[in-house]
C-alpha atoms as a PDB file:
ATOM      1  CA  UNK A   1       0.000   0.000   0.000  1.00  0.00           C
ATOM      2  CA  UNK A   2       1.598   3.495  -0.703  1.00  0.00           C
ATOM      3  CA  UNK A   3       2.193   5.531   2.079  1.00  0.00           C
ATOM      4  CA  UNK A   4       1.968   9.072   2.822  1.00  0.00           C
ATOM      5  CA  UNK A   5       4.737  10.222   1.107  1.00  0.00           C
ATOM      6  CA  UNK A   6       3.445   8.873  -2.619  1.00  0.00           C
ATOM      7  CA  UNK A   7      -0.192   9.876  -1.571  1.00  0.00           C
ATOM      8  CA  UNK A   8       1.095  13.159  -1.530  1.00  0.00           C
ATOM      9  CA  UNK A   9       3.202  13.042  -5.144  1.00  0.00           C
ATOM     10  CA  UNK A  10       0.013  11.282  -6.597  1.00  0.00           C
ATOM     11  CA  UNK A  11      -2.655  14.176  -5.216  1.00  0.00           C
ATOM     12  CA  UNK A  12      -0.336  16.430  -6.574  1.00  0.00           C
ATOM     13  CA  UNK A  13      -0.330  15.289 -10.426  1.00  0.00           C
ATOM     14  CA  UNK A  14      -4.385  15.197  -9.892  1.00  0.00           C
ATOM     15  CA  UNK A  15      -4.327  18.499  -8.982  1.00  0.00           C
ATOM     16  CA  UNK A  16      -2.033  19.338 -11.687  1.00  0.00           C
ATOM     17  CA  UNK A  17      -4.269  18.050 -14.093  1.00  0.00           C
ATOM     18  CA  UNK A  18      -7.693  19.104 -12.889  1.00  0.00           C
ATOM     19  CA  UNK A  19      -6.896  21.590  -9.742  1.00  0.00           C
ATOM     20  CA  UNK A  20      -8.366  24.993 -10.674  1.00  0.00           C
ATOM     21  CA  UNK A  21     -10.407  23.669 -14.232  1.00  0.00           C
ATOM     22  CA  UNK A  22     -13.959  23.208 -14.545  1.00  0.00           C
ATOM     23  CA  UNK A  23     -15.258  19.406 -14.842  1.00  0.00           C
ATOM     24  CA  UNK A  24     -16.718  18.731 -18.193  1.00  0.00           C
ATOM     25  CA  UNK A  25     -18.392  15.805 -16.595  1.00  0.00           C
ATOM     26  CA  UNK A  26     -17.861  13.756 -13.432  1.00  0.00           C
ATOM     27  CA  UNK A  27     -18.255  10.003 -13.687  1.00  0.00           C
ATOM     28  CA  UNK A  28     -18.997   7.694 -10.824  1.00  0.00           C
ATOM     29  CA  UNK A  29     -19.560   3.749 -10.770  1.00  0.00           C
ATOM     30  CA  UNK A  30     -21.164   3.537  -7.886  1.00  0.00           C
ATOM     31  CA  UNK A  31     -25.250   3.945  -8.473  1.00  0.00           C
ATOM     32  CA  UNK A  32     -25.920   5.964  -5.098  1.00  0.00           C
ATOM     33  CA  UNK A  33     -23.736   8.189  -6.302  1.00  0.00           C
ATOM     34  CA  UNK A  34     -24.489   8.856  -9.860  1.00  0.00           C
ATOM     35  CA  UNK A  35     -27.815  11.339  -8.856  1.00  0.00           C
ATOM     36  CA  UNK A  36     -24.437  13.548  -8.577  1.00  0.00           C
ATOM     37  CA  UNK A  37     -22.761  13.653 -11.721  1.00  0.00           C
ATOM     38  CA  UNK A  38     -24.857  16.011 -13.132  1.00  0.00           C
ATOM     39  CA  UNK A  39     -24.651  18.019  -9.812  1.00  0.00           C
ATOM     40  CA  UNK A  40     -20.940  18.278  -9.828  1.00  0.00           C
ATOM     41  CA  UNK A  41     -20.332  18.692 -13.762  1.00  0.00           C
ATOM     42  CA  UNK A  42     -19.697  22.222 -14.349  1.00  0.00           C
ATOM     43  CA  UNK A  43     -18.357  22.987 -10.644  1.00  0.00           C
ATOM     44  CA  UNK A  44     -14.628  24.093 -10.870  1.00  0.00           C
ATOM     45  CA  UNK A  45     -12.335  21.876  -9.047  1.00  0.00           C
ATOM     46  CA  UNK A  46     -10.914  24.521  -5.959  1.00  0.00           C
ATOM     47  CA  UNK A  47      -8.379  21.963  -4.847  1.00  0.00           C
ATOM     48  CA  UNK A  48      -7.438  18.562  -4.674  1.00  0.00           C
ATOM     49  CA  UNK A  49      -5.897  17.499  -0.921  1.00  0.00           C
ATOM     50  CA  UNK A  50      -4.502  14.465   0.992  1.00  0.00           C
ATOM     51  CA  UNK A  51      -4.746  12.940   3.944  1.00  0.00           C
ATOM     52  CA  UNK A  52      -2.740  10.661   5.131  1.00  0.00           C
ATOM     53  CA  UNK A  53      -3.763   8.115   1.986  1.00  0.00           C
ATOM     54  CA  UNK A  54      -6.391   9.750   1.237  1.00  0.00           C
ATOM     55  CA  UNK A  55      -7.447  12.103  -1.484  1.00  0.00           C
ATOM     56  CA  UNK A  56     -10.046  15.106  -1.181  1.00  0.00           C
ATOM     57  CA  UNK A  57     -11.488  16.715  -4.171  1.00  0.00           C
ATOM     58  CA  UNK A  58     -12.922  19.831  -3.372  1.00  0.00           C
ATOM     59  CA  UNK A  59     -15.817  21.163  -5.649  1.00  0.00           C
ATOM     60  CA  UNK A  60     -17.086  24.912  -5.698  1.00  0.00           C
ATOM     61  CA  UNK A  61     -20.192  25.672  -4.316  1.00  0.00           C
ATOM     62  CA  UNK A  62     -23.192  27.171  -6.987  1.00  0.00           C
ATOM     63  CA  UNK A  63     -25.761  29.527  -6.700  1.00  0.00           C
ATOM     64  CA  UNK A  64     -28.251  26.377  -5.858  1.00  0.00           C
ATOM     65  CA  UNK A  65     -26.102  24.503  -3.827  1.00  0.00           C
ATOM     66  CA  UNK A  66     -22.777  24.705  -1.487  1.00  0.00           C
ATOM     67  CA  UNK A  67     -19.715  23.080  -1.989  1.00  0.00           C
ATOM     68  CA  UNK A  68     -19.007  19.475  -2.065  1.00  0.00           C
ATOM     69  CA  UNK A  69     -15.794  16.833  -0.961  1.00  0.00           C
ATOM     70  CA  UNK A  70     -15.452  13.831  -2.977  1.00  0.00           C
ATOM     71  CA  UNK A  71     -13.146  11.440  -0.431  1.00  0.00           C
ATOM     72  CA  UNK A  72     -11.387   8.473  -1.685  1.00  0.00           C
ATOM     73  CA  UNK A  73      -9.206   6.133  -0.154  1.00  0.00           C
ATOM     74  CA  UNK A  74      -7.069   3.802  -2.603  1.00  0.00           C
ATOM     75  CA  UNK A  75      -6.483   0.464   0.231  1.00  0.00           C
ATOM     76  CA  UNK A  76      -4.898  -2.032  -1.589  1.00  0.00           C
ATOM     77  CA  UNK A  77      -5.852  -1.541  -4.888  1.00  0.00           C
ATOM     78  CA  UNK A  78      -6.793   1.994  -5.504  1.00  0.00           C
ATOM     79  CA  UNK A  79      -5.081   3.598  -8.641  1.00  0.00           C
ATOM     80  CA  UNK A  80      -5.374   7.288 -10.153  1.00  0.00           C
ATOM     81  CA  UNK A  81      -4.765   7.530 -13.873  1.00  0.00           C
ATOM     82  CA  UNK A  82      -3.990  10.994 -15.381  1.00  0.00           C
ATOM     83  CA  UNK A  83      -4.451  11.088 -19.442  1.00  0.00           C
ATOM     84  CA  UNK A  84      -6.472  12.787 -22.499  1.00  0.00           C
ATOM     85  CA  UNK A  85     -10.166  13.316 -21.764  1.00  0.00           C
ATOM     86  CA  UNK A  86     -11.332  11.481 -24.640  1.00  0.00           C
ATOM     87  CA  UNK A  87      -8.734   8.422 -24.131  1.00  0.00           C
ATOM     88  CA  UNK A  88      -9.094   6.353 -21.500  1.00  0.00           C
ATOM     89  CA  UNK A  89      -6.079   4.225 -20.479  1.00  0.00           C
ATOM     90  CA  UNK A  90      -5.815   0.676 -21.481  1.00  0.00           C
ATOM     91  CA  UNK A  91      -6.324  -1.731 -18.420  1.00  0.00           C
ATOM     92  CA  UNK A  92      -8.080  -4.276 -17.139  1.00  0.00           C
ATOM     93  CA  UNK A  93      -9.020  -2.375 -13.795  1.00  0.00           C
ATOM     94  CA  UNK A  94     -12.537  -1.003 -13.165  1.00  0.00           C
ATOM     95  CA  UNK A  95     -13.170   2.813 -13.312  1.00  0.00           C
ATOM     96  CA  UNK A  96     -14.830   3.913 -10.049  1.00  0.00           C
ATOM     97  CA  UNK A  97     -14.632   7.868 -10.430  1.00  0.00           C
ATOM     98  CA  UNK A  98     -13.689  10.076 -13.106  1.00  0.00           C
ATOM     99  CA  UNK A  99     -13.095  14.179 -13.367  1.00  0.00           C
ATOM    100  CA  UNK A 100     -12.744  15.279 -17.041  1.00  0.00           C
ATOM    101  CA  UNK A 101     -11.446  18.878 -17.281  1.00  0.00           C
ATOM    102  CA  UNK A 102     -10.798  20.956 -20.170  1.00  0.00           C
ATOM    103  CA  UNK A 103      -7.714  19.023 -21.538  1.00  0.00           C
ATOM    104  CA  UNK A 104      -6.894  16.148 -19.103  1.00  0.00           C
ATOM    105  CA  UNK A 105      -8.703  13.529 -16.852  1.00  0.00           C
ATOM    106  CA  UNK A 106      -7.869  12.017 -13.465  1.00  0.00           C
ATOM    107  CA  UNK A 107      -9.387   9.024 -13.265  1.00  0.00           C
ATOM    108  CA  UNK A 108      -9.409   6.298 -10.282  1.00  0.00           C
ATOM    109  CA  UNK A 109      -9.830   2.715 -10.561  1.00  0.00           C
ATOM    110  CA  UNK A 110     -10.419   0.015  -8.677  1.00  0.00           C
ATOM    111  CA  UNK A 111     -10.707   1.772  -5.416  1.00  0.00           C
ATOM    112  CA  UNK A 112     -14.320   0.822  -3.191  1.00  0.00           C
ATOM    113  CA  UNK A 113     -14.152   3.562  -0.925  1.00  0.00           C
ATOM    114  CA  UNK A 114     -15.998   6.576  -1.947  1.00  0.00           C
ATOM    115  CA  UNK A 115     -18.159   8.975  -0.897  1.00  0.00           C
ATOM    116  CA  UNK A 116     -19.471  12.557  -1.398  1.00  0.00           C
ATOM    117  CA  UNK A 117     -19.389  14.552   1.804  1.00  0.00           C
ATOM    118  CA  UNK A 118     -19.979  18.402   3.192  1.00  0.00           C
ATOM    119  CA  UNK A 119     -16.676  19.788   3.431  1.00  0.00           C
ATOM    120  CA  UNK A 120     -17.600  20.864   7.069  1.00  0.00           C
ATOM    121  CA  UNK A 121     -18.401  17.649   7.725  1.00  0.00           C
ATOM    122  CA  UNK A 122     -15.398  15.546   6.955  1.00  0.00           C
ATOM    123  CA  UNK A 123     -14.281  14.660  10.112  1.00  0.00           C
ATOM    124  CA  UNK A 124     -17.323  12.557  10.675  1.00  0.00           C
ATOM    125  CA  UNK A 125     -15.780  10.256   8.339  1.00  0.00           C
ATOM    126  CA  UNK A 126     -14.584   7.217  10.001  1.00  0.00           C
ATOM    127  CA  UNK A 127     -11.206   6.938   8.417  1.00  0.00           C
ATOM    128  CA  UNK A 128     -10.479  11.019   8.610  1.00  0.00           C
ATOM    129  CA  UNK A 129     -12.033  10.771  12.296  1.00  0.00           C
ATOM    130  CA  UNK A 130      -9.292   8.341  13.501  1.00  0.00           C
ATOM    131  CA  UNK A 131      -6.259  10.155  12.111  1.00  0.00           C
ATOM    132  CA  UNK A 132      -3.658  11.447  14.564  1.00  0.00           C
ATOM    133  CA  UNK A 133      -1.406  14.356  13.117  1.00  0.00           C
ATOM    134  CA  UNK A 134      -0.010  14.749   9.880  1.00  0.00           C
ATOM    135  CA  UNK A 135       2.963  15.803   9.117  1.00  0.00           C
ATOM    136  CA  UNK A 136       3.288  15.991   5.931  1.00  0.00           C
ATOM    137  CA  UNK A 137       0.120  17.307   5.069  1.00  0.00           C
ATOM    138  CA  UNK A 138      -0.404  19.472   8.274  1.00  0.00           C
ATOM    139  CA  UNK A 139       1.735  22.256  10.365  1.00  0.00           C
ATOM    140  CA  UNK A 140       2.712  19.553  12.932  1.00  0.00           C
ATOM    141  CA  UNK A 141       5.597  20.804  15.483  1.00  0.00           C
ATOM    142  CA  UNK A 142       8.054  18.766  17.263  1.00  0.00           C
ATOM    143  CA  UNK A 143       5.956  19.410  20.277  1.00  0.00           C
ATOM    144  CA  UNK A 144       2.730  18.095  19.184  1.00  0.00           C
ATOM    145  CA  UNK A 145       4.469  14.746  18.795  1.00  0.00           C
ATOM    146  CA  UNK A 146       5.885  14.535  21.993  1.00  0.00           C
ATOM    147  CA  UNK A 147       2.325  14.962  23.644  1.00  0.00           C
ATOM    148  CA  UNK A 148       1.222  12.427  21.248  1.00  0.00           C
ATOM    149  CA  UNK A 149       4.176  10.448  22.438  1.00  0.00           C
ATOM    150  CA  UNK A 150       2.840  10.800  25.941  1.00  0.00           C
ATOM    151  CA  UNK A 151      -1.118   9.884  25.162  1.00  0.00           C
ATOM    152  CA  UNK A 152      -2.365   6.911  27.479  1.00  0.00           C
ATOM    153  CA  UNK A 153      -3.130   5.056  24.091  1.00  0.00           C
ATOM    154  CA  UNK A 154       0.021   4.878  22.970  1.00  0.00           C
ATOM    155  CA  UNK A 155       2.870   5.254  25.670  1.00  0.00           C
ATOM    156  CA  UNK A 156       3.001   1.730  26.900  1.00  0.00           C
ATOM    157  CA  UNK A 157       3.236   0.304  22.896  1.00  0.00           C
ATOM    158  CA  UNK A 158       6.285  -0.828  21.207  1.00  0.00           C
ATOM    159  CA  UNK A 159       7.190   1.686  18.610  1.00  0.00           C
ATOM    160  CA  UNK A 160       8.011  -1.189  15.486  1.00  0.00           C
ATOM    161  CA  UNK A 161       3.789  -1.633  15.899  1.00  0.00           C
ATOM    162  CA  UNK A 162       2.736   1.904  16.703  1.00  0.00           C
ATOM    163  CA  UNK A 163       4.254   3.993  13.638  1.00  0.00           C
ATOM    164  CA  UNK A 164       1.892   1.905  11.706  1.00  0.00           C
ATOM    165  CA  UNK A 165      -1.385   3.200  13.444  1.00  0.00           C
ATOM    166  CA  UNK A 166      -2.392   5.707  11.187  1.00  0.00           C
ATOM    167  CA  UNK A 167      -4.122   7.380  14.858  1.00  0.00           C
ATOM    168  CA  UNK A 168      -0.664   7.690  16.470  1.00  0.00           C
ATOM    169  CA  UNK A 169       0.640   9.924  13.795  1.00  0.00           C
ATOM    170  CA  UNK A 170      -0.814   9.439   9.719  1.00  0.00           C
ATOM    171  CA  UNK A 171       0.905   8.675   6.523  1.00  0.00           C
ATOM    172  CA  UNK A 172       3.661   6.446   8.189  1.00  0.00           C
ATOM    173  CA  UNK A 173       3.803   2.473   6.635  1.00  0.00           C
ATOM    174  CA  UNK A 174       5.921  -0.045   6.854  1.00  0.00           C
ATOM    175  CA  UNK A 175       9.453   1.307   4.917  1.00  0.00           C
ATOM    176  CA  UNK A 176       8.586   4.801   6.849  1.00  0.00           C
ATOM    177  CA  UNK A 177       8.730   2.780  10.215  1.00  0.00           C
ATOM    178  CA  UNK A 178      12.420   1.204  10.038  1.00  0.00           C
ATOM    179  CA  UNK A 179      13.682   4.325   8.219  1.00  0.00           C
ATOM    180  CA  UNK A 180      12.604   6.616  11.163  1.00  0.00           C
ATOM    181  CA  UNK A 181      13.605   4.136  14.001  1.00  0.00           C
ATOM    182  CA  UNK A 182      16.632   3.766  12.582  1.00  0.00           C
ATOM    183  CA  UNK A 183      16.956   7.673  11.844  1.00  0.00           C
ATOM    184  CA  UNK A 184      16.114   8.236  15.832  1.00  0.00           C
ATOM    185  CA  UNK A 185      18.507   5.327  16.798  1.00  0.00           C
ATOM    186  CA  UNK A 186      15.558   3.895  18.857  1.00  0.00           C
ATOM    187  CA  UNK A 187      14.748   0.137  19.087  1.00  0.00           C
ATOM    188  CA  UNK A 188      11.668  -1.203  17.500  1.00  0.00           C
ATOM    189  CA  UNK A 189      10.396  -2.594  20.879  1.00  0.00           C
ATOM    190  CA  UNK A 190      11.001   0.616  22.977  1.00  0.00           C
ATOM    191  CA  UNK A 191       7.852   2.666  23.957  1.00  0.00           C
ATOM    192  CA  UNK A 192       7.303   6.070  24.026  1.00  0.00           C
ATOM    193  CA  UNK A 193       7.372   6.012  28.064  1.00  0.00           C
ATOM    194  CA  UNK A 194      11.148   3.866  27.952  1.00  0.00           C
ATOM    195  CA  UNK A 195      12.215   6.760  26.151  1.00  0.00           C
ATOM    196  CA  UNK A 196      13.987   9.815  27.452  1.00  0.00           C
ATOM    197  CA  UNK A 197      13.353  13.026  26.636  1.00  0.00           C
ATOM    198  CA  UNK A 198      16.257  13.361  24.555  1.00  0.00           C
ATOM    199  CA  UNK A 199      15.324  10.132  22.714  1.00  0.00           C
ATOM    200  CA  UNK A 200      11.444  11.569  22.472  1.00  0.00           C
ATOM    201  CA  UNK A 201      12.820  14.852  21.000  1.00  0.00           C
ATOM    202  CA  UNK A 202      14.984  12.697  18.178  1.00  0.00           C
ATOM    203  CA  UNK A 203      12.163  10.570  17.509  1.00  0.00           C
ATOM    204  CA  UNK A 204       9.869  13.601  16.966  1.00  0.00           C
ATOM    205  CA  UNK A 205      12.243  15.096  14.502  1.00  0.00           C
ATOM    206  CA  UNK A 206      12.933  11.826  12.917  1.00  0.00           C
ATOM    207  CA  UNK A 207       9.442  11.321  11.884  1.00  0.00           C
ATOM    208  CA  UNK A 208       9.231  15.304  10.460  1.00  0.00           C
ATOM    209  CA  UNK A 209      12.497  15.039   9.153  1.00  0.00           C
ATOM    210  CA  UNK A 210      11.753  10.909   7.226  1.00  0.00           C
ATOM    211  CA  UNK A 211       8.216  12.155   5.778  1.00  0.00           C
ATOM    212  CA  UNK A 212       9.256  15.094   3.798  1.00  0.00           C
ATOM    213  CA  UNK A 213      12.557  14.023   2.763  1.00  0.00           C
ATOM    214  CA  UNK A 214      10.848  10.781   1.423  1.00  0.00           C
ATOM    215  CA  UNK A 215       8.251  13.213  -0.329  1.00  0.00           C
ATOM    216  CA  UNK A 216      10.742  15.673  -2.004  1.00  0.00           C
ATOM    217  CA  UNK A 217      13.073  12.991  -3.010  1.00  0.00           C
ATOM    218  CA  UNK A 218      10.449  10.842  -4.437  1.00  0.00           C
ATOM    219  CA  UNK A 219      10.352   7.780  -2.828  1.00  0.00           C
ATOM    220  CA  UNK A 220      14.579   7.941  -1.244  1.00  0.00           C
ATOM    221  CA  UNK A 221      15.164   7.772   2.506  1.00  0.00           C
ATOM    222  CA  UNK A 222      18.937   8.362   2.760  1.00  0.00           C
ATOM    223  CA  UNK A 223      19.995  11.849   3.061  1.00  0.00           C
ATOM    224  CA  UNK A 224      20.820  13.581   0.087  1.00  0.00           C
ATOM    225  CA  UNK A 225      24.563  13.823   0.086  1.00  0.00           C
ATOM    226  CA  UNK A 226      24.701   9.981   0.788  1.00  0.00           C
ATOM    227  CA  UNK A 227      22.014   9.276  -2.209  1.00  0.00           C
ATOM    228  CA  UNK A 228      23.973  11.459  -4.684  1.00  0.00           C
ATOM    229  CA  UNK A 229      27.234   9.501  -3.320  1.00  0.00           C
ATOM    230  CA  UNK A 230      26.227   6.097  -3.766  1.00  0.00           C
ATOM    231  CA  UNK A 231      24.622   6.960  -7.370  1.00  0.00           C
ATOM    232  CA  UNK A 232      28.048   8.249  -8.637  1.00  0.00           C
ATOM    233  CA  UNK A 233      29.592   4.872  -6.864  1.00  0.00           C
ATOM    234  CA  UNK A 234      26.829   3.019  -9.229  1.00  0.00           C
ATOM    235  CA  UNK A 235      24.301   1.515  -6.693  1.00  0.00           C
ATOM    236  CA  UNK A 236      20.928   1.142  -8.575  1.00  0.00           C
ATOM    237  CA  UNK A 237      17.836   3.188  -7.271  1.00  0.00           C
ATOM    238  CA  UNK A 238      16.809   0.549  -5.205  1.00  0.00           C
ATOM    239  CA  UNK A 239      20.036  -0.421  -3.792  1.00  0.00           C
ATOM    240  CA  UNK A 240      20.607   3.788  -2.161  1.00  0.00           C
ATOM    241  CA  UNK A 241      16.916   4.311  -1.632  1.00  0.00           C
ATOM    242  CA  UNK A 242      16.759   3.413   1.808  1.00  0.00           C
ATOM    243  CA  UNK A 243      19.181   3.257   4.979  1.00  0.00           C
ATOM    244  CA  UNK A 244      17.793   0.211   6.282  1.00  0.00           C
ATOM    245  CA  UNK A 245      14.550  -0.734   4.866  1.00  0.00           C
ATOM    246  CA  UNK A 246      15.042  -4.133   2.489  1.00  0.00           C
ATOM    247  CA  UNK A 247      18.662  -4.268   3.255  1.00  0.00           C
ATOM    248  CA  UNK A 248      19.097  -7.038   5.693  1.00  0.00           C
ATOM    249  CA  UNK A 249      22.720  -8.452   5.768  1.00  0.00           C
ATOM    250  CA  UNK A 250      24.284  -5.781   4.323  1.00  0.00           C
ATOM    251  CA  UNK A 251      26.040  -3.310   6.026  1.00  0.00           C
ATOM    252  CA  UNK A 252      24.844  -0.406   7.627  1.00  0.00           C
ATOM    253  CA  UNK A 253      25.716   3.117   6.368  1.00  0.00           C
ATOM    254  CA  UNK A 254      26.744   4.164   9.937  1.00  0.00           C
ATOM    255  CA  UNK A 255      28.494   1.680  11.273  1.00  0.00           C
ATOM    256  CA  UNK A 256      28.672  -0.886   9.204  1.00  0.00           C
ATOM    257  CA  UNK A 257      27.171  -4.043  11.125  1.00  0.00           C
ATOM    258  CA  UNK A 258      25.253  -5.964   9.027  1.00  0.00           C
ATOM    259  CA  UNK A 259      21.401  -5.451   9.117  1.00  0.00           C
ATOM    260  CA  UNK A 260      18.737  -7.376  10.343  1.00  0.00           C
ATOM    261  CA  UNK A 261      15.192  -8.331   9.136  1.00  0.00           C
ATOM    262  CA  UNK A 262      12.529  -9.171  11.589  1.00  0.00           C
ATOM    263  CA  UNK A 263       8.483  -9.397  11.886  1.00  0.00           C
ATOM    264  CA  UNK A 264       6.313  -7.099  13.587  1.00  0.00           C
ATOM    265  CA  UNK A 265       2.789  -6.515  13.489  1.00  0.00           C
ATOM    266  CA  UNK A 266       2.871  -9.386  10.938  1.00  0.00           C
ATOM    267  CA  UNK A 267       5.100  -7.230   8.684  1.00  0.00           C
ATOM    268  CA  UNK A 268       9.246  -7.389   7.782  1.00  0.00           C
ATOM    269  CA  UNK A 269      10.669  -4.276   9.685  1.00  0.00           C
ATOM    270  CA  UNK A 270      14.564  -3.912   9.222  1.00  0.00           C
ATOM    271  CA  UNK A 271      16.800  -2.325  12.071  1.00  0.00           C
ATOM    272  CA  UNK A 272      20.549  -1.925  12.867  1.00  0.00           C
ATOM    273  CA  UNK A 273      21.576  -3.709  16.407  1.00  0.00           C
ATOM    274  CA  UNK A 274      24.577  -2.322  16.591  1.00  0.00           C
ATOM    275  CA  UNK A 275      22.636   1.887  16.334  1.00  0.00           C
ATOM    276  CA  UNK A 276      19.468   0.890  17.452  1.00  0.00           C
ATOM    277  CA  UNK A 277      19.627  -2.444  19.641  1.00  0.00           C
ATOM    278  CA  UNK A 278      18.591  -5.653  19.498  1.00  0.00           C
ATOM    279  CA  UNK A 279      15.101  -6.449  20.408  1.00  0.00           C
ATOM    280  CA  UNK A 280      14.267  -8.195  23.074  1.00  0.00           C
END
């Protein structure tokens, strides 16, 4: 499932490509839902916004009626197409919503969970209701985390589970997880309350830090100077995309103990023993 970071890259081609146009016509597979095609075609697209992963798109309001929120979430199999309004891509996936603007199309297939909503009344949407901070889509200060950090639902959880509770803080998955444990030098079984404040403040600003340098560089974890460094040495984009995420056994970039793969919350989370620990 993509996580936060390539939520964000993929609202912003949408919004590239329909963000500010008027719709020609707005498709949707769902039959509840089609009463509003004709009640959204015309509308200019104000904006197009994520959430964690999901996607907002915002309609104007008319002289008849106020503004609507289409909300989307892609789960597992969610995609959004960009092309030609007149062309539709070739695949086998089923369209589920459609905006056609002016001169291109964002189109989403596949995805089941849809709905039209008040934009003054998204946060009674389940999945937007549960959502702790985001920081890559919201001002969220170093601060903020730590009183997450210290919320009675989370302090007494091991970290290598929690980062993947899209309540504790949104848009993290499971590459963001090792790459910010590792980043804070914290051990995926630590809790927030076995943590000192020191340790609380680096994991705070490993989590800022990890989401929107995974955003800007498109998908790579490492800081840039290392990136750019192991590019000119030849490593593939895979290979210096990560620190320790998918690299168990080789060595580590810091101190160069080999890496270790493990399972947590039923999913392969990599970690350095030698920077971070070994869990218990």
């Amino acid at each position: 499932m993509p996580e936060g970071p390539e939520i964000r890259r993929m609202v912003d081609d949408i919004h590239k490509a329909i963000g500010g146009k008027t719709a020609q016509s707005v498709f949707f597979a769902f039959e509840h839902l089609k009463p509003f095609e004709s009640a959204l075609r015309g509308r200019r697209v104000e904006r197009v916004e994520a959430r964690s992963k999901a996607v907002l798109v915002f309609f104007e309001a008319t002289d008849e009626d106020g503004p609507w929120c289409v909300y989307s979430h892609n789960q597992l199999y969610g995609k959004w197409r960009m092309g030609k309004p007149d062309r539709e891509p070739s695949t086998n996936r089923q369209l589920r919503f459609a905006i056609i603007g002016p001169k291109k199309a964002a189109r989403l297939y596949s995805a089941s969970d849809i709905q039209l909503v008040r934009p003054d009344e998204l946060s009674e949407v389940p999945y937007l209701s549960r959502l702790g901070p985001d920081p890559l889509n919201q001002d969220v200060s170093v601060d903020q985390l730590l009183a997450v950090f210290d919320d009675k639902r989370f302090r007494g959880r091991n970290l290598g589970g929690l980062l993947l509770d899209q309540a504790f803080v949104a848009g993290i998955g499971n590459y963001l997880r090792s790459e910010i444990l590792f980043e804070a030098g914290v051990s995926p079984r630590a809790r927030p309350r076995d943590l000192d404040a020191d340790q609380q403040s680096k994991l705070a600003e490993a989590i800022l830090t990890l989401v929107q340098r995974t955003y800007r560089l498109k998908g790579i974890t490492n800081p840039p100077e290392r990136a750019e460094r192991l590019k000119k040495e030849g490593w593939t984009f895979g290979q210096r995309r990560h620190m320790v995420f998918n690299r168990d056994g080789q060595r580590c970039h810091d101190c160069a103990s080999p890496l270790v793969k493990t399972m947590m919350a039923s999913r392969r989370l990599y970690y350095c023993p030698a920077c971070q620990g070994t869990p218990a």
